[in-house]
N, C-alpha and C. Protein backbone atom coordinates (compact mmCIF):
# COMPACT_ATOMS: atom_id res chain seq x y z
N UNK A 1 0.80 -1.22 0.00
CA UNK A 1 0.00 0.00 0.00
C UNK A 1 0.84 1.28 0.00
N UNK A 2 1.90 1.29 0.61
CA UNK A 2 2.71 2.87 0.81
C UNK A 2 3.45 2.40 -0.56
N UNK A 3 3.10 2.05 -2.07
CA UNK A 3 3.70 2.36 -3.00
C UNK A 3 2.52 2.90 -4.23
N UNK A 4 1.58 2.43 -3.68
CA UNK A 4 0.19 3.40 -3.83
C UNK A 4 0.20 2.34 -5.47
N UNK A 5 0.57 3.44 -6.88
CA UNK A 5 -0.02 3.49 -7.92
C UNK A 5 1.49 2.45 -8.71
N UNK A 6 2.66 2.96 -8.44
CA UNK A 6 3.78 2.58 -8.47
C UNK A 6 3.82 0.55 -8.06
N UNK A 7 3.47 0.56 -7.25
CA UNK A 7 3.57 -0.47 -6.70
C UNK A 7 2.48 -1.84 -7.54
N UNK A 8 1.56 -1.10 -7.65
CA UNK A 8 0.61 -1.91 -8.47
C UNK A 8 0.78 -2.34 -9.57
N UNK A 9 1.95 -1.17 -10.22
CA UNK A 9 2.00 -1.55 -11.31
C UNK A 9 3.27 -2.51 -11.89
N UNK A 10 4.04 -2.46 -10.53
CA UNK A 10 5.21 -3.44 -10.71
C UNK A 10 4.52 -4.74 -10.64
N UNK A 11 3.93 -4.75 -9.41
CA UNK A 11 3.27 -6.31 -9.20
C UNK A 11 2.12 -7.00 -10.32
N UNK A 12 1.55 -5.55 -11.27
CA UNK A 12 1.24 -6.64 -12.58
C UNK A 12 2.59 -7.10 -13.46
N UNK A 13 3.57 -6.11 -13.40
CA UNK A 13 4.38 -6.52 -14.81
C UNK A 13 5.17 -7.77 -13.83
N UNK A 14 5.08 -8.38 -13.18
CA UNK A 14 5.74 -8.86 -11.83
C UNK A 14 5.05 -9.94 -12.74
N UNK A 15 3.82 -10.34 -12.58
CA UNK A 15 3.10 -11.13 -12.43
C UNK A 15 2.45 -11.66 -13.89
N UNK A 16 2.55 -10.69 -14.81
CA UNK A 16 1.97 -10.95 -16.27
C UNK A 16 3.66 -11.79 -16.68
N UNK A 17 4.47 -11.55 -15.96
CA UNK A 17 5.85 -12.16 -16.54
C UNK A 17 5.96 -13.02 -15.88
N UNK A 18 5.81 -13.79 -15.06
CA UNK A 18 5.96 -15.16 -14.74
C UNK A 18 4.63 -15.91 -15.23
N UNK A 19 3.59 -15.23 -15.94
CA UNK A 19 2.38 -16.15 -16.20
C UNK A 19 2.78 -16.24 -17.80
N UNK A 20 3.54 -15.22 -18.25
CA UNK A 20 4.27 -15.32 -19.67
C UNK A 20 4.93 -16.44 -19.89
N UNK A 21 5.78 -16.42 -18.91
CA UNK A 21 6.88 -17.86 -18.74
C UNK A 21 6.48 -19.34 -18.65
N UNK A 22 5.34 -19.44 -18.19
CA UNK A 22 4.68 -20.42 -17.21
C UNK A 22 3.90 -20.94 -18.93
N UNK A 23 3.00 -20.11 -19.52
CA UNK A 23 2.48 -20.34 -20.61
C UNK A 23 3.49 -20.88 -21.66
N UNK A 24 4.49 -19.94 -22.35
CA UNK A 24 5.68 -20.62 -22.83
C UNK A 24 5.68 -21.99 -22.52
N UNK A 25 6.25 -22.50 -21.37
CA UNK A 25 7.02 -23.66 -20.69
C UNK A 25 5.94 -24.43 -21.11
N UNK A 26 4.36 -24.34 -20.77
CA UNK A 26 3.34 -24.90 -21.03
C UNK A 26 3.47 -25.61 -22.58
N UNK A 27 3.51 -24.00 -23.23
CA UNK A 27 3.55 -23.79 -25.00
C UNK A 27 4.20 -25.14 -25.36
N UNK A 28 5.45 -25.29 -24.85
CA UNK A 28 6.85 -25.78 -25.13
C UNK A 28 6.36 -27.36 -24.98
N UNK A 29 6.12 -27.56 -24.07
CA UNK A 29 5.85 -29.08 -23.45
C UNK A 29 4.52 -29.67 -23.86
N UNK A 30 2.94 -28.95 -24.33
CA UNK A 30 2.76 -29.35 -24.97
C UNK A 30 2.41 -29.81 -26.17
N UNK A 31 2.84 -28.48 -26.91
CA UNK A 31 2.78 -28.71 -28.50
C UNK A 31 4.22 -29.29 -29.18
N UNK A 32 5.22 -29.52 -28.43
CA UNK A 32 6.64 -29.95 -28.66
C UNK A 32 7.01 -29.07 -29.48
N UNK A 33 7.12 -27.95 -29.31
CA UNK A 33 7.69 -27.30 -30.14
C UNK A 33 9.33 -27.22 -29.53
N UNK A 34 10.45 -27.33 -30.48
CA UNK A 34 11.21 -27.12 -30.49
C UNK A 34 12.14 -25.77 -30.78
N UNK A 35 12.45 -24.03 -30.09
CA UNK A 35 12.81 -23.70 -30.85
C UNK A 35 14.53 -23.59 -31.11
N UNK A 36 14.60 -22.95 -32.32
CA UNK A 36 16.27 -23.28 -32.93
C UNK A 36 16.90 -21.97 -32.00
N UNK A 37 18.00 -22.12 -32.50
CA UNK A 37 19.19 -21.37 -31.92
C UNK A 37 18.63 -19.63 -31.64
N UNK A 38 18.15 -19.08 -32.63
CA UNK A 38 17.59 -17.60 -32.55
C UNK A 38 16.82 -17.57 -32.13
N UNK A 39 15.62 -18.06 -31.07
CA UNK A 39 14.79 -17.95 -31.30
C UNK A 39 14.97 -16.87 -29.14
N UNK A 40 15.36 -17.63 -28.33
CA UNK A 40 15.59 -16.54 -27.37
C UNK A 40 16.28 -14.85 -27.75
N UNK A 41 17.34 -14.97 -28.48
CA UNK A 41 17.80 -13.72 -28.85
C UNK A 41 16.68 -12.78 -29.81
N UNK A 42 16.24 -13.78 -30.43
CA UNK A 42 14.91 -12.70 -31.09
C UNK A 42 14.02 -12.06 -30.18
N UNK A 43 13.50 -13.19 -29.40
CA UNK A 43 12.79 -12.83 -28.55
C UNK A 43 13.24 -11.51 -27.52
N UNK A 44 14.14 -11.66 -27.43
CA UNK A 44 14.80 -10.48 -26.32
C UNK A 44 14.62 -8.83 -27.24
N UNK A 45 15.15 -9.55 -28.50
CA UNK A 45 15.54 -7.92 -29.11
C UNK A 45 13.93 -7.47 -29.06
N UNK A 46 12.92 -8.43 -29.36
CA UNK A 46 11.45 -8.16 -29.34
C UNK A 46 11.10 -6.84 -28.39
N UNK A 47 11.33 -8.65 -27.01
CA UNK A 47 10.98 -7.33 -26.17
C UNK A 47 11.92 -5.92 -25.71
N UNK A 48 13.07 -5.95 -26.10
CA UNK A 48 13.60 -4.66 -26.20
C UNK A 48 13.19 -3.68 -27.30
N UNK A 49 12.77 -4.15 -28.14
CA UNK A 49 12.62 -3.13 -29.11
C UNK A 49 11.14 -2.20 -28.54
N UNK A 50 10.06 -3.59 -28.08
CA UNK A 50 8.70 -3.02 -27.79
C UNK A 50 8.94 -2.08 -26.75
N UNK A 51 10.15 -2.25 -25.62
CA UNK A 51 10.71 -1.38 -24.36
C UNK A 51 10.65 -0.41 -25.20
N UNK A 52 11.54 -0.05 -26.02
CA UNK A 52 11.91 1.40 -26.70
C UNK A 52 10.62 1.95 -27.25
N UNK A 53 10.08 1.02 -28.14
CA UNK A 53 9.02 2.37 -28.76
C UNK A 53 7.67 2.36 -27.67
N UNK A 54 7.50 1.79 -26.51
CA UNK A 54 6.30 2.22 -25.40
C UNK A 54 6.95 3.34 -24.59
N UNK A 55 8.47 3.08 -24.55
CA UNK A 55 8.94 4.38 -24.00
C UNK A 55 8.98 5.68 -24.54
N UNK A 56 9.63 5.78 -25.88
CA UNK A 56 9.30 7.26 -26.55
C UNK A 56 7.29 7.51 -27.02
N UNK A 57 7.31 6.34 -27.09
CA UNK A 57 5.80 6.45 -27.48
C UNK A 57 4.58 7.56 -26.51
N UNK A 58 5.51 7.83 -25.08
CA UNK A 58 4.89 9.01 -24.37
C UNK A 58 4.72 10.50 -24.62
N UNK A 59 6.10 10.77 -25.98
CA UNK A 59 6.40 12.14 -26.12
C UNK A 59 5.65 12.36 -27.16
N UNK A 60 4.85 11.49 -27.85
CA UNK A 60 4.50 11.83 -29.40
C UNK A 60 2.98 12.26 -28.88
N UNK A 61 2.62 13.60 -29.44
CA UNK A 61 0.92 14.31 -29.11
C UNK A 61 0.23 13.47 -29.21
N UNK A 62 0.05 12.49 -29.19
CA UNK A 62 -1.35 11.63 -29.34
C UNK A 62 -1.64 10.76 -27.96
N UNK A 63 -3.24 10.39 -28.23
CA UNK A 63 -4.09 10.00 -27.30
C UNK A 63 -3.41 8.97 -26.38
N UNK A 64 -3.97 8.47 -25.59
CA UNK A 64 -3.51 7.30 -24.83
C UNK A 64 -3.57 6.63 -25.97
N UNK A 65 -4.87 6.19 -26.38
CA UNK A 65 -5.66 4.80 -26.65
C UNK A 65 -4.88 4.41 -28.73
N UNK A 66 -4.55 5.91 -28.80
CA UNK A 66 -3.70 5.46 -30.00
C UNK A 66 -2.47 5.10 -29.76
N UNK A 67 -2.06 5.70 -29.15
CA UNK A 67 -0.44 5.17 -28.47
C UNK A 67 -0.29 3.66 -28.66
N UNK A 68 -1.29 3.01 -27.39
CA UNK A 68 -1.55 1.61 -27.38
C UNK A 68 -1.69 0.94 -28.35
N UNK A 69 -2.40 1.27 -29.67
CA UNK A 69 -2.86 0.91 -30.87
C UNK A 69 -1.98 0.75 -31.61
N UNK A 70 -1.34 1.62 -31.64
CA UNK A 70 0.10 1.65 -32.43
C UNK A 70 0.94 0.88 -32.04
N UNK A 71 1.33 0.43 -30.63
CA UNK A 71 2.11 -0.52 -30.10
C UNK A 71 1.93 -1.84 -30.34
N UNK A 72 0.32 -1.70 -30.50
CA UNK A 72 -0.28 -3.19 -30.55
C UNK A 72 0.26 -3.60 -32.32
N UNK A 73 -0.02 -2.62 -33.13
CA UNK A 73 0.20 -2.90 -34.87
C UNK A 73 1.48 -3.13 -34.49
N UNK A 74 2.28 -2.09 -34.07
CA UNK A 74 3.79 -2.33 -34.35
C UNK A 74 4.16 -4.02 -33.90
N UNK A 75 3.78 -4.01 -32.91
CA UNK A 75 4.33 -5.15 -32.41
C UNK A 75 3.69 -6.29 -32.68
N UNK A 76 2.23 -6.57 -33.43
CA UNK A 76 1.67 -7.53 -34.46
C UNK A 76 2.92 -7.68 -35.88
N UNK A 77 3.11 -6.51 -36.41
CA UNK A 77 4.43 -6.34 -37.61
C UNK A 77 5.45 -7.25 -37.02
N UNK A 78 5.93 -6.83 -35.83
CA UNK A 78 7.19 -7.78 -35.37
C UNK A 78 7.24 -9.22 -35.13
N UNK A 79 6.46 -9.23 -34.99
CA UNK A 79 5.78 -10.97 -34.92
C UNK A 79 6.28 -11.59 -35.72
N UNK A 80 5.88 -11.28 -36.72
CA UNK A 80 5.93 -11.71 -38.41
C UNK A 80 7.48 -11.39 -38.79
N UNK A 81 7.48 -10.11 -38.65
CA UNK A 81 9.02 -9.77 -38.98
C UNK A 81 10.49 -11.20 -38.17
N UNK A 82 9.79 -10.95 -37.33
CA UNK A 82 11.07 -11.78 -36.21
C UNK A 82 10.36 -13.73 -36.34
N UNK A 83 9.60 -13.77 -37.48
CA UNK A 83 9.46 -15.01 -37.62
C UNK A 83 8.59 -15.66 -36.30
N UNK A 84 8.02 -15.13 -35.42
CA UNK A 84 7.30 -15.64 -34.52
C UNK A 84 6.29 -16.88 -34.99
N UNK A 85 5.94 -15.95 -35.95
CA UNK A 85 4.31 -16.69 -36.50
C UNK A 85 4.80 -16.84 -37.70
N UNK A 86 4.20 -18.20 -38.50
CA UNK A 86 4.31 -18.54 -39.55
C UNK A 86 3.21 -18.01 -40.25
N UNK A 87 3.38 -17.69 -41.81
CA UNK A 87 2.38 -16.72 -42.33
C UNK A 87 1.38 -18.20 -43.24
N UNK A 88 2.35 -19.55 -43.46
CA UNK A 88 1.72 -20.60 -43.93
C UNK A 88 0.71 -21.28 -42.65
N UNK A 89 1.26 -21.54 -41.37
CA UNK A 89 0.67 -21.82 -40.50
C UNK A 89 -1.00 -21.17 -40.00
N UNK A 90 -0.31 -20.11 -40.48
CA UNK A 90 -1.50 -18.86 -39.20
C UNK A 90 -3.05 -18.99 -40.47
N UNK A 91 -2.44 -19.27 -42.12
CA UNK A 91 -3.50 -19.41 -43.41
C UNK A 91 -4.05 -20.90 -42.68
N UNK A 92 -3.43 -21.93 -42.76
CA UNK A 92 -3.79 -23.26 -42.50
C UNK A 92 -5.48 -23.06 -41.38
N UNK A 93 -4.78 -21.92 -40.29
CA UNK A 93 -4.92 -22.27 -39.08
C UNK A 93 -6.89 -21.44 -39.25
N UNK A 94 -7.01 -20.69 -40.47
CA UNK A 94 -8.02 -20.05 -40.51
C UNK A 94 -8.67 -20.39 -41.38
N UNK A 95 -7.93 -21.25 -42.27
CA UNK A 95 -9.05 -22.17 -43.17
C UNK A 95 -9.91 -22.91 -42.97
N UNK A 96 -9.19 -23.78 -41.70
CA UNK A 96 -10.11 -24.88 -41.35
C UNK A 96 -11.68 -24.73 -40.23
């Protein structure tokens, strides 16, 4: 409580990141996915890159709710970009 607004908000990113991990590990074990050599270092630059643009993303005049929007596209783009998602898979996956 004496960290008021601060505090709350560590203990979600606290907590959305070990339920991140937990899902992964889940991901991992039971769809067997295997991934190759890049696939942590991608992941990192990911989430460093998404660090950087939610951080400048405060100075630019626009709304909250576009801010977010934009983070959300950008970081749908990176997905794809950084090979996350397969673009044959994700067709398969909406055909059926």
């Amino acid at each position: 409580p004496q960290y008021k607004v601060i505090g709350a908000a560590w203990a979600g990113v606290i907590t959305q990141g070990f339920v991140a991990l937990a899902e992964m590990f889940l991901a991992f074990k039971m769809i067997s996915i295997k991934p190759g050599p890049r696939f942590i270092p991608a992941l990192l630059l990911f989430g460093f890159v998404i660090f950087i643009l939610s951080s400048f993303m405060r100075f630019l005049p626009l709304h909250w709710m576009i801010q977010i929007a934009l983070i959300g596209l950008i970081g749908s783009a990176l997905t794809f970009l950084f090979r996350f998602v397969d673009l044959k898979t994700l067709r398969l996956f909406f055909s059926d």
